[in-house]
C-alpha atoms as a PDB file:
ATOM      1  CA  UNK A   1       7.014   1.926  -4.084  1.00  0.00           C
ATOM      2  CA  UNK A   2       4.919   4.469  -2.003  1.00  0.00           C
ATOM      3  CA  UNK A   3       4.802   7.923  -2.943  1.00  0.00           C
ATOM      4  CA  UNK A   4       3.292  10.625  -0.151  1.00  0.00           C
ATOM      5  CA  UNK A   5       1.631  14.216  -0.801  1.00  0.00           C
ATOM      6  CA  UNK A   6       0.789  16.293   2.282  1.00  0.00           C
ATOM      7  CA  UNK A   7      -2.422  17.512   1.815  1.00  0.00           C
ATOM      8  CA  UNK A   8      -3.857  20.674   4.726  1.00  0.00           C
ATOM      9  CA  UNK A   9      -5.349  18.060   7.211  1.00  0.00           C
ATOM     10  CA  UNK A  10      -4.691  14.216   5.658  1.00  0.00           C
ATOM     11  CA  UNK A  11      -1.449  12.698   4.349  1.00  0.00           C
ATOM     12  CA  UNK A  12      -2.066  11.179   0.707  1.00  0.00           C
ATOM     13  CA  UNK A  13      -0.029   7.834   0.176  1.00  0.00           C
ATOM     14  CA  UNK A  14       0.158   6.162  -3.155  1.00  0.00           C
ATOM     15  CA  UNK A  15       1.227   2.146  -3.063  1.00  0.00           C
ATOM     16  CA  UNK A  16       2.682   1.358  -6.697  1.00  0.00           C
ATOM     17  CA  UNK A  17       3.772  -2.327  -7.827  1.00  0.00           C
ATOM     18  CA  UNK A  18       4.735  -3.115 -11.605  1.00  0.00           C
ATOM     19  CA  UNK A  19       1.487  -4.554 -13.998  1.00  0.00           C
ATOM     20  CA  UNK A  20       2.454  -7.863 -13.623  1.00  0.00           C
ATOM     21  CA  UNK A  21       4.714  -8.940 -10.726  1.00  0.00           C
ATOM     22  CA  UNK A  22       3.076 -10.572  -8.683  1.00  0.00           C
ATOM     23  CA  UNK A  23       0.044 -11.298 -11.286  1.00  0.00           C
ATOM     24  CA  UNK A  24      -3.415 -10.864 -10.802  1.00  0.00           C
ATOM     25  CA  UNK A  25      -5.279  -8.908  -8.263  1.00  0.00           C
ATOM     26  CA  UNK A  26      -3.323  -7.033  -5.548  1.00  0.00           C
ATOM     27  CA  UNK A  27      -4.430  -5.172  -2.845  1.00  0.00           C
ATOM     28  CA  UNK A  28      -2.966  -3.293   0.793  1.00  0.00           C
ATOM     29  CA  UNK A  29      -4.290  -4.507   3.432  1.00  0.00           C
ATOM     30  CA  UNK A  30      -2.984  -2.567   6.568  1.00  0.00           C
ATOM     31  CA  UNK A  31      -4.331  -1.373  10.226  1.00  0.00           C
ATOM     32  CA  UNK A  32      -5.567   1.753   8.504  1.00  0.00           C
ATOM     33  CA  UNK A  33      -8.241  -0.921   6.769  1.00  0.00           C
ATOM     34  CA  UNK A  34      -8.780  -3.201   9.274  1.00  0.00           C
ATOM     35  CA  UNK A  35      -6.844  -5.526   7.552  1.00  0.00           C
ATOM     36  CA  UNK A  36      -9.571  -6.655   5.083  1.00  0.00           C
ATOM     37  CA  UNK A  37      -8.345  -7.152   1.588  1.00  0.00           C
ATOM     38  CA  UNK A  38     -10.035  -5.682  -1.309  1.00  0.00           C
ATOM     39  CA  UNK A  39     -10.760  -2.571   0.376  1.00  0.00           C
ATOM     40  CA  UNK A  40      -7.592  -0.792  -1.589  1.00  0.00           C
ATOM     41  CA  UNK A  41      -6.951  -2.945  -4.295  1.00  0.00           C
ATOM     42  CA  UNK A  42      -4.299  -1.674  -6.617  1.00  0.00           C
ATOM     43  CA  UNK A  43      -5.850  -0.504 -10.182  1.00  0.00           C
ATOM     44  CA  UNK A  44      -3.801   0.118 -13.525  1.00  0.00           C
ATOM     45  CA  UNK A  45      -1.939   3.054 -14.337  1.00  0.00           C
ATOM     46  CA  UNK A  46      -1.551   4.886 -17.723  1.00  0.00           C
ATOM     47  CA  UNK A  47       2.417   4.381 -17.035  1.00  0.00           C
ATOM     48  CA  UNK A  48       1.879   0.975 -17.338  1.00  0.00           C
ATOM     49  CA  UNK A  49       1.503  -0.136 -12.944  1.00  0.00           C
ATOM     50  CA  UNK A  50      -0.943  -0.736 -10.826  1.00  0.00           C
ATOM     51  CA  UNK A  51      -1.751   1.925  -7.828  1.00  0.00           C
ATOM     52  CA  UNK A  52      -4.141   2.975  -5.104  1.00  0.00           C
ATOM     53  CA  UNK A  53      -4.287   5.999  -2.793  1.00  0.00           C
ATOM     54  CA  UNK A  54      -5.303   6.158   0.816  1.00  0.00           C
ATOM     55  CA  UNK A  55      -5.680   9.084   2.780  1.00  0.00           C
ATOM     56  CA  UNK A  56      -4.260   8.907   6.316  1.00  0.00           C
ATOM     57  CA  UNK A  57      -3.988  11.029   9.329  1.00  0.00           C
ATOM     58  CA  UNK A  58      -0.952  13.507   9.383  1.00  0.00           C
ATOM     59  CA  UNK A  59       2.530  12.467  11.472  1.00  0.00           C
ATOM     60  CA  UNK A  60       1.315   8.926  11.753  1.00  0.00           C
ATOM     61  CA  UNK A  61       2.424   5.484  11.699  1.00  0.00           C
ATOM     62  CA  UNK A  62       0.718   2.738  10.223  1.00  0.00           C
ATOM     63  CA  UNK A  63       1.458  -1.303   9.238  1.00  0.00           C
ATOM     64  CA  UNK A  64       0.753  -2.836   5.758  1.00  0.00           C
ATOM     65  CA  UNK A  65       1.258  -5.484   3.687  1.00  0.00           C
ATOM     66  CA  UNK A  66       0.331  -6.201   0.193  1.00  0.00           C
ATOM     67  CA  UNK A  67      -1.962  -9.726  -0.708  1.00  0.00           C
ATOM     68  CA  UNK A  68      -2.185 -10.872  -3.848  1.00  0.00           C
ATOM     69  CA  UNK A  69      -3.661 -13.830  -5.757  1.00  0.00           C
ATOM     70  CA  UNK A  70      -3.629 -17.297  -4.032  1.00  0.00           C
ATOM     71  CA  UNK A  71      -3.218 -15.613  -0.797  1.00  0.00           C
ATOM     72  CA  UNK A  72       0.165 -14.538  -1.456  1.00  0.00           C
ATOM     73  CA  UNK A  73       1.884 -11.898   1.141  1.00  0.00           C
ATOM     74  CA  UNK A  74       4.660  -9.793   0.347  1.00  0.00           C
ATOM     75  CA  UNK A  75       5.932  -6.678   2.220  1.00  0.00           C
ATOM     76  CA  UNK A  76       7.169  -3.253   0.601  1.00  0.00           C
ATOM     77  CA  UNK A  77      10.711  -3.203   0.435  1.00  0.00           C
ATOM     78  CA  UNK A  78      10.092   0.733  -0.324  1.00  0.00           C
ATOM     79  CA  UNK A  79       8.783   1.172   2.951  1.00  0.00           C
ATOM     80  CA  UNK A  80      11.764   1.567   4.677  1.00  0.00           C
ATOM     81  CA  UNK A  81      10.844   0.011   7.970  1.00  0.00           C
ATOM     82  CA  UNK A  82       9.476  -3.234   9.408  1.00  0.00           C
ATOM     83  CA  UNK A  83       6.861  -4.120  12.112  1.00  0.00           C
ATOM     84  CA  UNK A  84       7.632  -7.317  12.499  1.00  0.00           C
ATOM     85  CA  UNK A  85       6.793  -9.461   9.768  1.00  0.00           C
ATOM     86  CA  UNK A  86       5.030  -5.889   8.160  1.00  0.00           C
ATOM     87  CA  UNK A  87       6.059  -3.068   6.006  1.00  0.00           C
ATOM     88  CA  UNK A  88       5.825   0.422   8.115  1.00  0.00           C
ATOM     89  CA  UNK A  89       5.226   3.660   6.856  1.00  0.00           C
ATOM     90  CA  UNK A  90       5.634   7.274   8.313  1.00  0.00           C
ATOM     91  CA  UNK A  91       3.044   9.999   7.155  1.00  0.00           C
END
């Protein structure tokens, strides 16, 4: 899931994934990182998931994926939109 909060000059999006599905550590890898895991790895939540933030440049579009443990890939079906084999978000 990927919530968004406009901020004055940065777009603030939140990627969200339940505690345990996949398990063990997860983290977005995207062009926005350079595609290099661990840079936003996905932390627990009070509400019970696992989140991280990253601030991006207004009324842009960027590609993503999530990897998790044992080099596991998975796209956000949340995203709404695919870059070929990537999730795509909007800010």
């Amino acid at each position: 899931m990927l919530e968004r909060m406009l901020r004055k000059d940065r777009t603030e999006v939140t990627f969200i994934l339940p505690t345990d599905t996949p398990p063990g550590l997860v983290s977005v890898v995207g062009d926005f990182n350079d595609w290099r895991p661990g840079v936003h790895t996905l932390r627990p939540r009070e509400d019970g998931k696992r989140a991280v933030t990253v601030e991006l440049p207004p009324s842009s579009t960027h590609s993503f994926r999530y990897l998790a443990a044992g080099d596991y890939w998975f796209n956000d079906e949340s995203a709404g939109d695919q870059d070929g084999p990537n999730s795509r978000l909007c800010t």
